[in-house]
Protein backbone atom coordinates (compact mmCIF):
# COMPACT_ATOMS: atom_id res chain seq x y z
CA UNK A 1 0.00 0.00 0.00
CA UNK A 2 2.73 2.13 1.16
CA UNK A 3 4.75 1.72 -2.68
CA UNK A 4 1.40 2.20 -4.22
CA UNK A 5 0.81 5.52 -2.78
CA UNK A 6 4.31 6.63 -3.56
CA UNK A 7 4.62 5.22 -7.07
CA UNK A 8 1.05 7.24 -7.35
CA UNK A 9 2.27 10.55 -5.83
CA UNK A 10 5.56 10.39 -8.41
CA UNK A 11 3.49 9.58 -11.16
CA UNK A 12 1.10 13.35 -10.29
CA UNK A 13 4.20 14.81 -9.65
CA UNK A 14 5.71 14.09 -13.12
CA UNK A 15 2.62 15.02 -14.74
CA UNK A 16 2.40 18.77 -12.64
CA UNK A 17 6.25 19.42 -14.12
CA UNK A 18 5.49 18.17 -17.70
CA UNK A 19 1.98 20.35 -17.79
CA UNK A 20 4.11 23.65 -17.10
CA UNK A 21 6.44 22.83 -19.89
CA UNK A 22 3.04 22.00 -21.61
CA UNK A 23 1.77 25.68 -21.13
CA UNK A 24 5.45 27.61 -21.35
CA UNK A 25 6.31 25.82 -24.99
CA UNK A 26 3.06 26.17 -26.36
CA UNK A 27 3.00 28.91 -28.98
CA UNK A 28 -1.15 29.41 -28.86
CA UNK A 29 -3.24 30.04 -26.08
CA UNK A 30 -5.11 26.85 -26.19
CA UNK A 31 -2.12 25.35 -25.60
CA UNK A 32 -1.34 27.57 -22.83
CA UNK A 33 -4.75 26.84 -21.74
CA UNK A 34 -4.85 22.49 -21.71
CA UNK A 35 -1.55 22.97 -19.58
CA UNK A 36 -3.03 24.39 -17.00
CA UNK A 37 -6.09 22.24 -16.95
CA UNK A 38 -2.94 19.27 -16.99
CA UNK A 39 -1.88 21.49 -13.59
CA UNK A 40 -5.00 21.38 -11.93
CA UNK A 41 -5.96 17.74 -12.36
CA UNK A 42 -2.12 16.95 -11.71
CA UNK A 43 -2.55 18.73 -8.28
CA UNK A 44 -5.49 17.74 -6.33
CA UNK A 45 -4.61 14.26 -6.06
CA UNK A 46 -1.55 15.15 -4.41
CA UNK A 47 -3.45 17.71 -1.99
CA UNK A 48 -6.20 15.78 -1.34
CA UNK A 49 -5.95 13.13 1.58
CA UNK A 50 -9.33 10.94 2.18
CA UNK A 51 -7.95 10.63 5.80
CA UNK A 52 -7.77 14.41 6.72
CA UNK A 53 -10.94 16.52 6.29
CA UNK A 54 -8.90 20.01 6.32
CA UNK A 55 -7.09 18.38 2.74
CA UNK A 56 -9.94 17.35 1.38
CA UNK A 57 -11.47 20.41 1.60
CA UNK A 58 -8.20 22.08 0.84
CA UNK A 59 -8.74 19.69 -2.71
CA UNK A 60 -12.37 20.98 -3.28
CA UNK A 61 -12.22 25.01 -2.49
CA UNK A 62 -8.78 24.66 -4.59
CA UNK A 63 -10.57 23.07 -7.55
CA UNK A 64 -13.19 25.65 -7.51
CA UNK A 65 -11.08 28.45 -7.61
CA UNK A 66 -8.83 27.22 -10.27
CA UNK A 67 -11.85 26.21 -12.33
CA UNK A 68 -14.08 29.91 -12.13
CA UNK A 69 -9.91 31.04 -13.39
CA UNK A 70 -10.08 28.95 -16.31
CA UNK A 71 -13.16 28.97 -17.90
CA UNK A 72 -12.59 33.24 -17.34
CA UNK A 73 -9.18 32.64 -19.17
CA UNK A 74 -10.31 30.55 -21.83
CA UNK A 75 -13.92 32.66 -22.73
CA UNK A 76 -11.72 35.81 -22.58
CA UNK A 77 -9.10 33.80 -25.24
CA UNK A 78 -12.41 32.83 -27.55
CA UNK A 79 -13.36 36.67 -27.32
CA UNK A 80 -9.50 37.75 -28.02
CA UNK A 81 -9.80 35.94 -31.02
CA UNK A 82 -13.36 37.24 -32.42
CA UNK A 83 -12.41 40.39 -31.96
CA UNK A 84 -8.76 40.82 -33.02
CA UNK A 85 -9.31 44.05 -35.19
CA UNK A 86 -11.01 45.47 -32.77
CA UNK A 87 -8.44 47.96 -31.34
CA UNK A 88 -11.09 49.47 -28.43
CA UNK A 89 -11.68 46.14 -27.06
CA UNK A 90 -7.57 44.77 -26.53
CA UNK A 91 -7.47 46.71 -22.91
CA UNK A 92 -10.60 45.01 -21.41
CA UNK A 93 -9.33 41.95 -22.54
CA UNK A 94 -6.21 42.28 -21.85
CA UNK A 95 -7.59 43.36 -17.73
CA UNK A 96 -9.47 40.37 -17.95
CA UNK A 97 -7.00 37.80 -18.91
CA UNK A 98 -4.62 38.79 -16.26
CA UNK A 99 -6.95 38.61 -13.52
CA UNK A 100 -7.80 35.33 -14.35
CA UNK A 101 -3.90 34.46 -14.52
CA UNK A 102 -3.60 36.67 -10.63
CA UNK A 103 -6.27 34.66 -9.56
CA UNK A 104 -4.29 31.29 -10.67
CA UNK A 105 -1.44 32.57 -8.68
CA UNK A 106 -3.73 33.53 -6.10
CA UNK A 107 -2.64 37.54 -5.99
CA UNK A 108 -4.54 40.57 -4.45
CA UNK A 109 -7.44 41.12 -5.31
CA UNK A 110 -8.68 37.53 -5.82
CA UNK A 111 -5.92 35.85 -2.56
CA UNK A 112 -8.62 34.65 -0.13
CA UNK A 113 -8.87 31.62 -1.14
CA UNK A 114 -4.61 31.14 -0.86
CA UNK A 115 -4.25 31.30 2.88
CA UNK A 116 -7.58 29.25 3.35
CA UNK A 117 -5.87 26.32 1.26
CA UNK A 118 -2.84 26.38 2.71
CA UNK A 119 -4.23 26.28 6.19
CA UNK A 120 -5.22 22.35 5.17
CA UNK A 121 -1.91 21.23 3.38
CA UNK A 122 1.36 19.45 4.19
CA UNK A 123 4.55 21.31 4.02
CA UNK A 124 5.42 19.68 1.11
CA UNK A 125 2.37 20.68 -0.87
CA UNK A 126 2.57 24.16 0.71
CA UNK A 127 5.97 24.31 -0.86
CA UNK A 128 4.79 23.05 -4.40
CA UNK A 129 1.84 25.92 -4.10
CA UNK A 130 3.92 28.91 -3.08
CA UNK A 131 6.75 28.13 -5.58
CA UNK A 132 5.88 25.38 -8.52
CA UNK A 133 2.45 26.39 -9.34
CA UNK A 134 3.03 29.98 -9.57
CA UNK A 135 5.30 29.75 -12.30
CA UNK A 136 2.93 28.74 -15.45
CA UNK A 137 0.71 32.17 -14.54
CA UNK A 138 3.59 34.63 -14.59
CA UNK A 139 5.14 33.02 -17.32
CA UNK A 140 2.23 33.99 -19.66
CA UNK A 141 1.15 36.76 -18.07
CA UNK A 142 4.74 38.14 -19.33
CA UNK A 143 3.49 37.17 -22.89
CA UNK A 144 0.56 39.91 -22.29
CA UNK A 145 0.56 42.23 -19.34
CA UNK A 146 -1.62 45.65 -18.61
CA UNK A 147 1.13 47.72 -17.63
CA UNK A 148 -1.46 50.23 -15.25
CA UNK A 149 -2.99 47.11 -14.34
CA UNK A 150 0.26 45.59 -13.20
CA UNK A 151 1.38 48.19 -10.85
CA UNK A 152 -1.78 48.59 -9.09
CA UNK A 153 -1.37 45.09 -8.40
CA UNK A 154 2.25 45.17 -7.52
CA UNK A 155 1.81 48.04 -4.78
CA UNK A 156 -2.25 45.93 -3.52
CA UNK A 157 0.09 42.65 -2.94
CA UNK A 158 2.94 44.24 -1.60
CA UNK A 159 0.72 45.82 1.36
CA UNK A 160 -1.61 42.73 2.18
CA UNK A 161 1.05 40.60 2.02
CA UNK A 162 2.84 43.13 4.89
CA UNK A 163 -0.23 43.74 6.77
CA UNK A 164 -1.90 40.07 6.58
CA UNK A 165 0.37 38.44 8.54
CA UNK A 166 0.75 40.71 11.51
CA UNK A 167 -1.55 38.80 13.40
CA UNK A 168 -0.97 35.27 12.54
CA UNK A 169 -0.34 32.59 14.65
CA UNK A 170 -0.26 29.75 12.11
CA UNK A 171 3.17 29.03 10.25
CA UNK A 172 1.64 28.22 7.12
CA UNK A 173 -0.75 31.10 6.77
CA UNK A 174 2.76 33.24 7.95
CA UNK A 175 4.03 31.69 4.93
CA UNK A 176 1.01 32.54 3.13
CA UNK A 177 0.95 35.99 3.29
CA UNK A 178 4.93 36.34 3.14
CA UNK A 179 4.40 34.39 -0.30
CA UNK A 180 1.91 37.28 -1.38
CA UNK A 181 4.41 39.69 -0.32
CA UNK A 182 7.03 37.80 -2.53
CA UNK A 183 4.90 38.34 -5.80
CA UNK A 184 4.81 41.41 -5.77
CA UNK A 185 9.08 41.72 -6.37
CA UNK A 186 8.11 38.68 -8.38
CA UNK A 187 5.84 40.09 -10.50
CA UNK A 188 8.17 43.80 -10.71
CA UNK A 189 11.04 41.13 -11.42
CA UNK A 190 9.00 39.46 -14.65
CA UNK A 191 8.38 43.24 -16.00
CA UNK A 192 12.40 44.57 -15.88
CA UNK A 193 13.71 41.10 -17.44
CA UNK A 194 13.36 37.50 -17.88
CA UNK A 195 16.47 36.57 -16.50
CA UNK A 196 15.81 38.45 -13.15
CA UNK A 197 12.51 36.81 -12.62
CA UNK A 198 14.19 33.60 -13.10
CA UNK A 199 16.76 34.17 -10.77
CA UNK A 200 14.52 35.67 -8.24
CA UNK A 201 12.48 32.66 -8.15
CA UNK A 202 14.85 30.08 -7.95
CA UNK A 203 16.50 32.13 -4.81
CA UNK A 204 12.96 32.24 -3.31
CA UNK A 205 12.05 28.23 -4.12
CA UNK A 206 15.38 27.76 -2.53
CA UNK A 207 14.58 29.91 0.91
CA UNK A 208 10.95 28.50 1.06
CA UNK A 209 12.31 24.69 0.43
CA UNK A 210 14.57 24.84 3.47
CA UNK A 211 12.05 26.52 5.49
CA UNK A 212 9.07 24.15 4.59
CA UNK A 213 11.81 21.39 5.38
CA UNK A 214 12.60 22.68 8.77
CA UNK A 215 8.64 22.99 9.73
CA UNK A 216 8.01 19.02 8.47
CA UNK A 217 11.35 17.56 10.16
CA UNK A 218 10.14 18.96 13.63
CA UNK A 219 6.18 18.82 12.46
CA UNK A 220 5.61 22.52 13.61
CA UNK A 221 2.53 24.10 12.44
CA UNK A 222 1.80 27.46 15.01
CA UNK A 223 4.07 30.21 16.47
CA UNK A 224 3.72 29.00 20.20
CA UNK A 225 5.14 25.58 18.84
CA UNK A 226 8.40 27.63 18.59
CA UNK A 227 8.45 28.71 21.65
CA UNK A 228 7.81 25.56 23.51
CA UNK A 229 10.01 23.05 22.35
CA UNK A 230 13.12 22.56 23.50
CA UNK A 231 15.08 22.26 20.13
CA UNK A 232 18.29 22.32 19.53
CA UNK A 233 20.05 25.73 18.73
CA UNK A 234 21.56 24.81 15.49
CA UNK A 235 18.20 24.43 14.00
CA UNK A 236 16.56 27.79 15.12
CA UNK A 237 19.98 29.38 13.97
CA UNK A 238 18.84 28.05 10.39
CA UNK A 239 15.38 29.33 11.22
CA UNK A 240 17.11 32.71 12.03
CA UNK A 241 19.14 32.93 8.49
CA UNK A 242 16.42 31.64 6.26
CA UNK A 243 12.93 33.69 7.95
CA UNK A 244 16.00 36.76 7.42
CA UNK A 245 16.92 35.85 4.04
CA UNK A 246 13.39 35.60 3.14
CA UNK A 247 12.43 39.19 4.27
CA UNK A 248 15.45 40.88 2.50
CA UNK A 249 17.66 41.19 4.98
CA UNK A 250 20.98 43.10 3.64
CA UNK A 251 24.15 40.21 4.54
CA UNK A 252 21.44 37.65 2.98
CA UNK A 253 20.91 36.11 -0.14
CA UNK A 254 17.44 36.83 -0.75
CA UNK A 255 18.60 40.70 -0.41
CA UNK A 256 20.21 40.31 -3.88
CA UNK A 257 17.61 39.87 -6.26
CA UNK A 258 15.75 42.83 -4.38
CA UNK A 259 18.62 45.16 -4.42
CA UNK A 260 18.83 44.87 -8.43
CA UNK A 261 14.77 45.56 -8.63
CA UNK A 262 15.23 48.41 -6.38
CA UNK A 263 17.97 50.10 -8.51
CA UNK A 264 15.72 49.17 -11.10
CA UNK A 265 12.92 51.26 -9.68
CA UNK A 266 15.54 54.38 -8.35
CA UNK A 267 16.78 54.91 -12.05
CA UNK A 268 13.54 54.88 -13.10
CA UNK A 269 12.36 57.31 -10.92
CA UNK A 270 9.41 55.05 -9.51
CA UNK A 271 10.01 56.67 -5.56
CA UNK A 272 6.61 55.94 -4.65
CA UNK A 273 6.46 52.40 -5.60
CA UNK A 274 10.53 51.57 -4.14
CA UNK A 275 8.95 53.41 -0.82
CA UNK A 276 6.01 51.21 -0.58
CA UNK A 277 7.82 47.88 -1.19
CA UNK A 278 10.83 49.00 1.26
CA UNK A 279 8.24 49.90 3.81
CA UNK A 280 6.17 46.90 3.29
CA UNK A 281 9.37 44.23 3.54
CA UNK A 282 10.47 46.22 6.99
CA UNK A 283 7.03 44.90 7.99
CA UNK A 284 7.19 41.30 7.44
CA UNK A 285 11.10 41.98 8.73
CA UNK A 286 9.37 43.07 12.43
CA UNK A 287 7.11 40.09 12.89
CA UNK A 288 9.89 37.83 11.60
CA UNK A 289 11.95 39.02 14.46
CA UNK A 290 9.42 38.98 16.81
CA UNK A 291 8.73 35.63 15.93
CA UNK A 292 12.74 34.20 16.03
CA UNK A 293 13.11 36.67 19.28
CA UNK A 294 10.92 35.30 21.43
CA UNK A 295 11.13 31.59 20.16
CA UNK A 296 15.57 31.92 21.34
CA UNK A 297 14.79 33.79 24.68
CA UNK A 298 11.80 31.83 25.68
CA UNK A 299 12.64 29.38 28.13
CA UNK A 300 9.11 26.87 28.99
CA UNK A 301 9.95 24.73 31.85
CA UNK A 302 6.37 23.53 31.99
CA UNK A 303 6.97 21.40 28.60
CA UNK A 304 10.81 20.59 28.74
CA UNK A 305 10.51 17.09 28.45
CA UNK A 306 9.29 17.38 24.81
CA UNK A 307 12.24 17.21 22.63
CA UNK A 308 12.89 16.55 19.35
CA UNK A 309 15.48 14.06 18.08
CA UNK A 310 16.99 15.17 14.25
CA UNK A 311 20.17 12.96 13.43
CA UNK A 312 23.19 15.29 13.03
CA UNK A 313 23.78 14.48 10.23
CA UNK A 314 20.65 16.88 8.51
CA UNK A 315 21.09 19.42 10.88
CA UNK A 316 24.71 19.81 9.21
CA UNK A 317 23.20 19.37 5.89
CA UNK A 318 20.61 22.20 6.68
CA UNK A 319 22.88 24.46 8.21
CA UNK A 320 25.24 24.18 5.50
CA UNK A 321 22.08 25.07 2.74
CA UNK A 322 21.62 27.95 5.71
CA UNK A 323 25.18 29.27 5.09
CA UNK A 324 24.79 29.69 1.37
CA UNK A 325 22.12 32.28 2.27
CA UNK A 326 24.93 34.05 3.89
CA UNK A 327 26.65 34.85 0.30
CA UNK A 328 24.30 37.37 -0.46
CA UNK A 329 26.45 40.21 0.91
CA UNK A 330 29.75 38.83 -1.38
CA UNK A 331 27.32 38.22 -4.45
CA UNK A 332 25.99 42.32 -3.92
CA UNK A 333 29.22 43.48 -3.70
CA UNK A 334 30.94 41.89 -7.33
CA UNK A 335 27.65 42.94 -8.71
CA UNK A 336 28.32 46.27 -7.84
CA UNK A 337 31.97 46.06 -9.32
């Protein structure tokens, strides 16, 4: 039973990385189109669990969303291609198309649904959700973006991804609203060049990996979980460099890609819009701290006994991933040379 589930899970898996090549190869947006369907009805088999109510609605409210998104995207394609001459109509069309690609990706203004469905997931579905699955919408909604439209989103998702998670106690909503956050540079990154939306991604799938990682090895899911056990200090040092890395700290590797976007923005003259997402990542820096602050100083007596026993051997390996985050200062400064 055991092989059978696995051999199953692979198989999804397979088909959820072959359905975004699917959609980013395809040179019509039909194509584009049956990918994503491939992504949908790749996903929910791995998401749902007939064991766990919280997945199985997790399954359901996820294939609802992603179907109103797709038959949007696809009726909006159909009326694209009646009325290609007509000039007046491209902006609406072009509005609608990309909100049904934000909703895929599940940006403001259509995110309730995302921390909802990742309140009922595993760690290593949250992962796949936050980073995988976003990458088939911004991919083709860099084929045809509403500039206007774009920005107002940019600046929207850069605030309620700051302001949602102030008063979270969950890890995985946390992680929610920090991934919201993260689209918005994501999104900025996809408008200045290809290349820096790739590499902005990959640094973020690689922060969000070992962080998801850390949460399943010691099967954390709320704040107070943090401050409770009585882990060993190795581990919340990793928690320290990666929640750090992920806000933008300066000396960390997730500064770097953020640094570039902001020069972007300062030659550019866009002050309002570098203020906003400087102010905004300062946020999700403060209840970061306050988060790693109290989980080292807190000492519980009451539940000492619980401990959790990691072999050494992937705390080094973790801790070593945690050190490359630490390269972001040295990468910043040969840039700058």
């Amino acid at each position: 039973m055991f092989l059978t589930f696995n051999s199953n899970k692979m198989f999804f898996m397979f088909i959820l990385f072959f359905s975004t090549l699917v959609s980013i190869s395809s040179n019509s947006w039909f194509g584009c189109w049956i990918g994503l369907e491939i992504n949908l009805l790749s996903f929910i088999p791995l998401i749902s669990n007939s064991n766990n109510i919280l997945s199985s609605e997790a399954s359901l409210k996820y294939f609802l969303v992603q179907s109103i998104a797709s038959i949007n995207l696809l009726f909006f394609i159909i009326f694209k291609m009646i009325l290609m001459k007509n000039f007046e109509m491209n902006n609406f069309i072009s509005i609608m198309i990309n909100s049904s690609l934000l909703m895929k990706m599940g940006s403001v203004p259509f995110h309730f649904w995302f921390p909802n469905i990742v309140e009922g997931l595993s760690w290593f579905n949250n992962f796949i959700l936050m980073s995988w699955q976003k990458i088939t919408p911004i991919i083709l909604l860099s084929y045809y973006f509403n500039n206007n439209l774009l920005i107002i989103i940019i600046i929207m998702n850069s605030i309620i991804g700051a302001i949602g998670g102030l008063n979270q106690t969950s890890l995985r909503k946390l992680m929610a609203f920090s991934s919201i956050n993260n689209l918005s540079w994501m999104l900025f990154s996809m408008m200045i060049s290809e290349n820096l939306w790739i590499m902005y991604m990959f640094m973020y799938m690689f922060m969000i990996s070992i962080l998801c990682f850390l949460f399943y090895l010691m099967n954390m899911f709320f704040i107070n979980q943090l401050y409770f056990i009585n882990m060993n200090y190795m581990i919340k040092l990793s928690l320290l460099i990666n929640l750090l890395s992920l806000g933008g700290l300066p000396p960390f590797i997730g500064f770097f890609p953020k640094w570039i976007i902001i020069n972007f923005l300062l030659m550019n003259n866009f002050f309002f819009m570098t203020f906003i997402l400087i102010l905004m990542s300062l946020i999700i820096l403060y209840y970061y701290i306050r988060i790693l602050y109290s989980s080292f100083m807190f000492n519980y007596l009451k539940l000492k006994w619980m401990k959790i026993f990691i072999k050494n051997k992937i705390i080094y390996f973790i801790n070593l991933l945690s050190m490359i985050s630490i390269s972001g200062m040295i990468l910043s400064t040969f840039f700058y040379l």
